[in-house]
Protein backbone atom coordinates (compact mmCIF):
# COMPACT_ATOMS: atom_id res chain seq x y z
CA UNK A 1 -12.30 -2.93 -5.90
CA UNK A 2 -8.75 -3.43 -4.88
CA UNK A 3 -6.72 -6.06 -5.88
CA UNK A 4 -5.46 -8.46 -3.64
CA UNK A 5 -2.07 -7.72 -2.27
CA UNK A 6 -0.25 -10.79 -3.05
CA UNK A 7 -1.28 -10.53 -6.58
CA UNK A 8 -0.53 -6.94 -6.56
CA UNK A 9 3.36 -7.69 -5.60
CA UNK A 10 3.36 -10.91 -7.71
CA UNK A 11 3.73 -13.60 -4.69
CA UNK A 12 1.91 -15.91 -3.05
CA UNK A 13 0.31 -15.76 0.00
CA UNK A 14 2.61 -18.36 1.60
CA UNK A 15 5.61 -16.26 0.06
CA UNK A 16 8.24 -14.74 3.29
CA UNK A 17 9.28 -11.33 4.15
CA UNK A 18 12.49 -11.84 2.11
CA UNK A 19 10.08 -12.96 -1.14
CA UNK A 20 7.98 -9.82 -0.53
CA UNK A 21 10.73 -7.55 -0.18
CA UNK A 22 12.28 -8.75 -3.26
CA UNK A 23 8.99 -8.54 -5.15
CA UNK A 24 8.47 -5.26 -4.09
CA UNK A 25 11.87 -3.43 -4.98
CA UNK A 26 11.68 -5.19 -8.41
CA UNK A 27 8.23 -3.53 -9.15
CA UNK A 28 9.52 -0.71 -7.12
CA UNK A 29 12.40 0.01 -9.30
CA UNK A 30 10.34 -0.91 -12.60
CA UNK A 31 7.81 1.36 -12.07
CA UNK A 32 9.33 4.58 -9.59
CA UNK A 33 8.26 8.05 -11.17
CA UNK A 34 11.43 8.88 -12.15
CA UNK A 35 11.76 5.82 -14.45
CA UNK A 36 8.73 6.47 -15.92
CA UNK A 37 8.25 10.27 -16.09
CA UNK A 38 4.55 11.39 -17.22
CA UNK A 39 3.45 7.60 -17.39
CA UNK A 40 0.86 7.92 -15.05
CA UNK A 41 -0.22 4.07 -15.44
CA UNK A 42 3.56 3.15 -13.95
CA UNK A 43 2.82 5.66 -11.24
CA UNK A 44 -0.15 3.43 -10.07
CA UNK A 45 1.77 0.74 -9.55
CA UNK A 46 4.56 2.20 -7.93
CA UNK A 47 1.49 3.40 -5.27
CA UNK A 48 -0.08 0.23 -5.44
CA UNK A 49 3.26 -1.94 -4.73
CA UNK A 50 4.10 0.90 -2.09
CA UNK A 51 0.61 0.39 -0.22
CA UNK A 52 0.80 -3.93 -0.59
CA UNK A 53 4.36 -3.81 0.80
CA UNK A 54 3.24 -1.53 3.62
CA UNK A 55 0.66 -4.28 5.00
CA UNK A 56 2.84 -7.35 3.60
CA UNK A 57 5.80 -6.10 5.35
CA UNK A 58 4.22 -5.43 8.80
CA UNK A 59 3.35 -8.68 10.76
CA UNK A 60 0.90 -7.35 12.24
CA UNK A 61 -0.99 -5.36 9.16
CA UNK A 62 -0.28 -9.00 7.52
CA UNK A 63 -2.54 -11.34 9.91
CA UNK A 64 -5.23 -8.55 9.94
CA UNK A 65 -5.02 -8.55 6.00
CA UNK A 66 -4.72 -12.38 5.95
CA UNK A 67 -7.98 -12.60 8.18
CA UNK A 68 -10.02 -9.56 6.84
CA UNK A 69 -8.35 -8.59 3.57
CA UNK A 70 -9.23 -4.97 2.48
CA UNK A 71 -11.74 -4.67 4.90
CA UNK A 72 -9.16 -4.44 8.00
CA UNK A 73 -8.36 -0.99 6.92
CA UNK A 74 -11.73 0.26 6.05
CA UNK A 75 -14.20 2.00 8.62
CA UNK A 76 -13.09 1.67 12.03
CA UNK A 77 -10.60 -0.90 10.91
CA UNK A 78 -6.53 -0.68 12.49
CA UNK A 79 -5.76 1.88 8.88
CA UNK A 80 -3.08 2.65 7.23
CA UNK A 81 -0.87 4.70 9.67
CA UNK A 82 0.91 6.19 6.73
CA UNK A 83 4.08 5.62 9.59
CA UNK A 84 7.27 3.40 8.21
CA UNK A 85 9.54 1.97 10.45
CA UNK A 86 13.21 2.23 9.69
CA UNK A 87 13.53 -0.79 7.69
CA UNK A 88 10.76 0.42 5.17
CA UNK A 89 12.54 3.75 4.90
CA UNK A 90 15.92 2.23 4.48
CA UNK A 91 14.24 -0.10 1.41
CA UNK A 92 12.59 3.16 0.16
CA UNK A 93 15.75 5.03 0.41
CA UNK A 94 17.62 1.84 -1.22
CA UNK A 95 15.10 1.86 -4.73
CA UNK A 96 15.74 5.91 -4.34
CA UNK A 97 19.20 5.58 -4.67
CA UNK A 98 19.47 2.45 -7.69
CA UNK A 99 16.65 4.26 -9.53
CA UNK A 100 19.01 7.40 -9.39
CA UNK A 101 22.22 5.64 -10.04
CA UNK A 102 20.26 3.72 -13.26
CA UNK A 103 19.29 7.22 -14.59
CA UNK A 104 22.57 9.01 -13.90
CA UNK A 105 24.37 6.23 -15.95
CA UNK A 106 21.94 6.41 -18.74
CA UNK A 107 22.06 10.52 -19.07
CA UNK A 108 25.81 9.43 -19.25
CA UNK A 109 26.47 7.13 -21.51
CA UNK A 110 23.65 9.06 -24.08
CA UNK A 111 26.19 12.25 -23.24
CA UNK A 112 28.85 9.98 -24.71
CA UNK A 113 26.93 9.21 -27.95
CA UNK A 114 26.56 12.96 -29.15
């Protein structure tokens, strides 16, 4: 069984979009693959935050997960679209680029130390 979406991201279910955004790019950036190479427990998270953020961040996905929970996306419910709209590909591309940045600085500064 899935676990509830809120929990998932670490906010309540009265939390707003900037709290869920927040939540998400802190897990997002904890637990991206390239963070964590070969850890494939961080991995699931990273999906799991990914897919809670996806319904969390969509008003609409939202009420119907507020009102049905899993179930609104299961057999002949609305589904996950696997679509973003520009503002989830702009966050995505955002985590892309700190994750980056964080691992760039660390391959440097470990260059330095040999």
């Amino acid at each position: 069984m899935k676990e509830d979406y809120y929990k998932t991201l670490g906010v309540s279910k009265s939390a707003n979009a900037g709290d869920i955004k927040k939540a998400y790019r802190k897990m997002a950036i904890q637990y991206h693959p390239d963070k964590n190479p070969d850890d494939k427990a961080a991995e699931e998270k990273f999906k799991e935050a990914a897919e809670a953020y996806e319904v969390l961040s969509n008003p609409n996905k939202k009420a119907k997960y507020d009102q049905f929970g899993h179930q609104a996306f299961q057999n002949g419910g609305a589904g996950f679209s696997g679509g973003m709209n520009m503002d989830d590909i702009l966050v995505s591309l955002e985590i892309f680029l700190e994750v980056h940045l964080a691992v760039d600085l660390a391959v440097d500064l470990a260059d330095k130390e040999l």
